[in-house]
PDB file of N, CA and C in Angstrom:
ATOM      1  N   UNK A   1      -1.713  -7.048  27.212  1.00  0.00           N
ATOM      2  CA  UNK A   1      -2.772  -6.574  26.308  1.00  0.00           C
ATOM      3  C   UNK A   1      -2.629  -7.235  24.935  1.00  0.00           C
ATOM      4  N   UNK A   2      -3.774  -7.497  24.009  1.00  0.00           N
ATOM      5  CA  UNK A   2      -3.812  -8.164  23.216  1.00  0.00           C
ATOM      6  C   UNK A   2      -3.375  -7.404  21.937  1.00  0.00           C
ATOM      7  N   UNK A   3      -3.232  -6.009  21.950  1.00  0.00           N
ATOM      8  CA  UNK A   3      -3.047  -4.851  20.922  1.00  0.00           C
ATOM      9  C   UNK A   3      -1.969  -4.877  20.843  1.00  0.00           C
ATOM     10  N   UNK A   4      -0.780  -5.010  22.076  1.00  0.00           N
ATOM     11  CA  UNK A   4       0.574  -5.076  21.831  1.00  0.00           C
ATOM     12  C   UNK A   4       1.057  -6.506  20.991  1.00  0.00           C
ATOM     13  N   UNK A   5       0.160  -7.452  21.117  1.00  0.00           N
ATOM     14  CA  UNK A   5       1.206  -8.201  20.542  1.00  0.00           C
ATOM     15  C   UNK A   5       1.330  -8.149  19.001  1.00  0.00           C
ATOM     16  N   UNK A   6      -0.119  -7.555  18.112  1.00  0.00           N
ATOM     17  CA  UNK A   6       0.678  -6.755  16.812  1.00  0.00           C
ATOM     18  C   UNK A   6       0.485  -5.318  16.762  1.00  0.00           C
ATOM     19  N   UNK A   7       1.326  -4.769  16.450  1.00  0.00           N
ATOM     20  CA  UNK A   7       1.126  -3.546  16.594  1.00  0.00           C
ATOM     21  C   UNK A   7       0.437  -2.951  15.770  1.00  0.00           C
ATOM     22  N   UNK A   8      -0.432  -1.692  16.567  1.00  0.00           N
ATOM     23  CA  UNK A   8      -1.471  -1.149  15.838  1.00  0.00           C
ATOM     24  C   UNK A   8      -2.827  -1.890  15.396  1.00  0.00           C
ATOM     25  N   UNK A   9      -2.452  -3.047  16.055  1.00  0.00           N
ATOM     26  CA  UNK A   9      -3.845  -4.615  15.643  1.00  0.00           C
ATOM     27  C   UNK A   9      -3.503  -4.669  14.269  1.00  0.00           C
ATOM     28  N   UNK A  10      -2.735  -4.501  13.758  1.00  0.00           N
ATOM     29  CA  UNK A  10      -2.559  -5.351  12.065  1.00  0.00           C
ATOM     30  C   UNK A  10      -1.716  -7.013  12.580  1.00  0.00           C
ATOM     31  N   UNK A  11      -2.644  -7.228  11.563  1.00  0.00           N
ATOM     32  CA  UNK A  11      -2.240  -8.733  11.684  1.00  0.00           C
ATOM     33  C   UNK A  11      -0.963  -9.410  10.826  1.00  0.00           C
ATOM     34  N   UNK A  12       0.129 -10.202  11.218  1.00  0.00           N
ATOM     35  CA  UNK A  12       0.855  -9.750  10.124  1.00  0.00           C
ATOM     36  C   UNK A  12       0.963 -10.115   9.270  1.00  0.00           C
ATOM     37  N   UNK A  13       1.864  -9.544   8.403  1.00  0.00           N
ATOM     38  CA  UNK A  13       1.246 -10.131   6.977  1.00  0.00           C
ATOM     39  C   UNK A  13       3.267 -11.200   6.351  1.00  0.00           C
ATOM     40  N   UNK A  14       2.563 -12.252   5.718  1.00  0.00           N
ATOM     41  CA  UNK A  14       3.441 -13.168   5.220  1.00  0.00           C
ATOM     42  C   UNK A  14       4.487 -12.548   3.872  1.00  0.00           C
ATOM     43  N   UNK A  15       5.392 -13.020   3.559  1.00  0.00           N
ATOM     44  CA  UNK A  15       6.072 -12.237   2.278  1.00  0.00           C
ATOM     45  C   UNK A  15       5.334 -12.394   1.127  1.00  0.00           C
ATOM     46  N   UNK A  16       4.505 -13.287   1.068  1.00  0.00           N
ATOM     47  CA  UNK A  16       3.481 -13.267  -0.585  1.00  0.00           C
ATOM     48  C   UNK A  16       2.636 -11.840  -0.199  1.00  0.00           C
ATOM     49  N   UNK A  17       1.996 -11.893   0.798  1.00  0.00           N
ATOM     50  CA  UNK A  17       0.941 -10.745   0.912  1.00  0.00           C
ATOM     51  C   UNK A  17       1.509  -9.454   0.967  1.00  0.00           C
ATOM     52  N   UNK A  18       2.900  -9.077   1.417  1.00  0.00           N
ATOM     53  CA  UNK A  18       3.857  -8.294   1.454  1.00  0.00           C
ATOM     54  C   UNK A  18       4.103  -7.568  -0.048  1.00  0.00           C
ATOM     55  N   UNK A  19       4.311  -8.636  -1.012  1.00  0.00           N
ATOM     56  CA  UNK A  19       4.801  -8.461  -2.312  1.00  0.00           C
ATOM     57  C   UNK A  19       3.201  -8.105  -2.762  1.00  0.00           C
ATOM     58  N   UNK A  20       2.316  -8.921  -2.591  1.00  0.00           N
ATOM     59  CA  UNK A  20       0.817  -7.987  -3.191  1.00  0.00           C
ATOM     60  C   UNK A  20       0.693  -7.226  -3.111  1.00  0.00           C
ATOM     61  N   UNK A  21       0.855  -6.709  -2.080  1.00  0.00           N
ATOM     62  CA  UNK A  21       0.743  -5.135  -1.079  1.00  0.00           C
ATOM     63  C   UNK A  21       1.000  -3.973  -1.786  1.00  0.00           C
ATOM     64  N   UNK A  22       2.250  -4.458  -1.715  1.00  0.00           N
ATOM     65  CA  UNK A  22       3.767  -3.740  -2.623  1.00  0.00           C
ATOM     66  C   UNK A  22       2.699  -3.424  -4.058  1.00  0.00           C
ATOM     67  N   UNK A  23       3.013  -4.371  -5.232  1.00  0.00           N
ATOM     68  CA  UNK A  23       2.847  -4.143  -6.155  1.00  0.00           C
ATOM     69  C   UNK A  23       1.716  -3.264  -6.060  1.00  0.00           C
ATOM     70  N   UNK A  24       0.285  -3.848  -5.565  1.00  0.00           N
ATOM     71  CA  UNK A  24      -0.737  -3.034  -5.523  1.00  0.00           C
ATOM     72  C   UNK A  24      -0.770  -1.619  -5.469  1.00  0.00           C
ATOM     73  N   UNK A  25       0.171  -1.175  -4.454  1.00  0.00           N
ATOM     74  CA  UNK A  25       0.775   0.226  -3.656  1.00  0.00           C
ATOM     75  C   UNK A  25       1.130   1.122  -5.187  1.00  0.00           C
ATOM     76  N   UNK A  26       1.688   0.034  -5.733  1.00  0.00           N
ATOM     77  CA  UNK A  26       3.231   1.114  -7.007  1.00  0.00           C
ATOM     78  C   UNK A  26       2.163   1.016  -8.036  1.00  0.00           C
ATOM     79  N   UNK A  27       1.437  -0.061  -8.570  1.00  0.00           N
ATOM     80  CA  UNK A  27       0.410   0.191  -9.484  1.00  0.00           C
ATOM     81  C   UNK A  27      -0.975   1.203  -9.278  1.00  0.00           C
ATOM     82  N   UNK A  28      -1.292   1.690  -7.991  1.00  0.00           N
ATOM     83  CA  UNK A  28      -1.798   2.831  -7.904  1.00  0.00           C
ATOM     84  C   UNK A  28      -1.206   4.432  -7.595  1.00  0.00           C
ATOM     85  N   UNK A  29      -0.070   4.199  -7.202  1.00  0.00           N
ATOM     86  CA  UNK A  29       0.608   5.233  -7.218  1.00  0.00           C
ATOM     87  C   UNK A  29       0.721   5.777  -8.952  1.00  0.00           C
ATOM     88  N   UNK A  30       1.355   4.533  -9.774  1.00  0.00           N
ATOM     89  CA  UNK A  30       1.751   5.208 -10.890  1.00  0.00           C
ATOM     90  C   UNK A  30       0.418   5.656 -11.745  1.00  0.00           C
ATOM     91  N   UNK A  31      -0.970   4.862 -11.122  1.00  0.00           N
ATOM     92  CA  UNK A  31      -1.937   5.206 -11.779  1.00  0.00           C
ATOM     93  C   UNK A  31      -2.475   6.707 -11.683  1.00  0.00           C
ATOM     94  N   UNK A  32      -1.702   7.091 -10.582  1.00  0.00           N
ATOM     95  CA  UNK A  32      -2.185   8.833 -10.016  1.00  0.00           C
ATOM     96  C   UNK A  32      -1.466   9.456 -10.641  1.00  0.00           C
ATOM     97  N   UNK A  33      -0.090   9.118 -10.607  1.00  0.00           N
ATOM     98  CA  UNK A  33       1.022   9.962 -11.437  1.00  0.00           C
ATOM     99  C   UNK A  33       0.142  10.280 -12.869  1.00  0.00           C
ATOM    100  N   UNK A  34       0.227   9.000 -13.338  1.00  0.00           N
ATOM    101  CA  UNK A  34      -0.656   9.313 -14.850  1.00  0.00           C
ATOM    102  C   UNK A  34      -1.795  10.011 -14.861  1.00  0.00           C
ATOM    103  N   UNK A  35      -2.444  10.193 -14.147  1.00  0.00           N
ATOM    104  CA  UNK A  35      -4.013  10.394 -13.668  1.00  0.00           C
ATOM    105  C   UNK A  35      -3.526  11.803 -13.935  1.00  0.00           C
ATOM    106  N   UNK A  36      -2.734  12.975 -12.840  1.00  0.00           N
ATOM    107  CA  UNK A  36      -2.153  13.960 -12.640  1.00  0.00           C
ATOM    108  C   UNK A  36      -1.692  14.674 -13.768  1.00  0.00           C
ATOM    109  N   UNK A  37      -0.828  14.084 -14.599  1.00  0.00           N
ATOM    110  CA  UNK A  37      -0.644  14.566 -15.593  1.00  0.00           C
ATOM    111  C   UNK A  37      -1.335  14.631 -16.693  1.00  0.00           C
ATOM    112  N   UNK A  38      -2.643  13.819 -16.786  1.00  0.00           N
ATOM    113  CA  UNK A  38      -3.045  13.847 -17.608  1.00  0.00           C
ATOM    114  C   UNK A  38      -3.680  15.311 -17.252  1.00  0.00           C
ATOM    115  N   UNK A  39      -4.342  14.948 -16.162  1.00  0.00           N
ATOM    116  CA  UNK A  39      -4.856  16.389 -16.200  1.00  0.00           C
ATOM    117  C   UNK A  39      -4.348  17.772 -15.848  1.00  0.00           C
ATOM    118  N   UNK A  40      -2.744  17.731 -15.881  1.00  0.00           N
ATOM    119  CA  UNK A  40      -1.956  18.829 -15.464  1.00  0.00           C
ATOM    120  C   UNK A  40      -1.896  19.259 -14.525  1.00  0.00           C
ATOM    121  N   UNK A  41      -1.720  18.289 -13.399  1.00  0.00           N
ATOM    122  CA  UNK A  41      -1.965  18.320 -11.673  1.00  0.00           C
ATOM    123  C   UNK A  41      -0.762  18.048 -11.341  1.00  0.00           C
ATOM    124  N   UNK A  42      -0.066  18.805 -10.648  1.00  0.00           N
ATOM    125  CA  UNK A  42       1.437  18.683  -9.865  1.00  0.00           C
ATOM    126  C   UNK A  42       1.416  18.595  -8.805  1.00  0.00           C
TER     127      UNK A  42
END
């Protein structure tokens, strides 16, 4: 089957796109953190 050979059908991804990923991931995370507190959301 063609699904097993990546799993879940993601295609994979190279270490540059890895590290985009990444950063992208932590720069919206911390944007919620801030987001949260601003508005006193725990």
């Amino acid at each position: 089957m063609a699904v097993s050979e990546n799993k879940g059908g993601r295609p994979r991804l190279d270490n540059t796109t890895k590290v985009k990923v990444v950063e992208m991931y932590q720069k919206q995370a911390y944007t919620a953190k801030e987001i949260a507190s601003e508005l006193d959301i725990s």
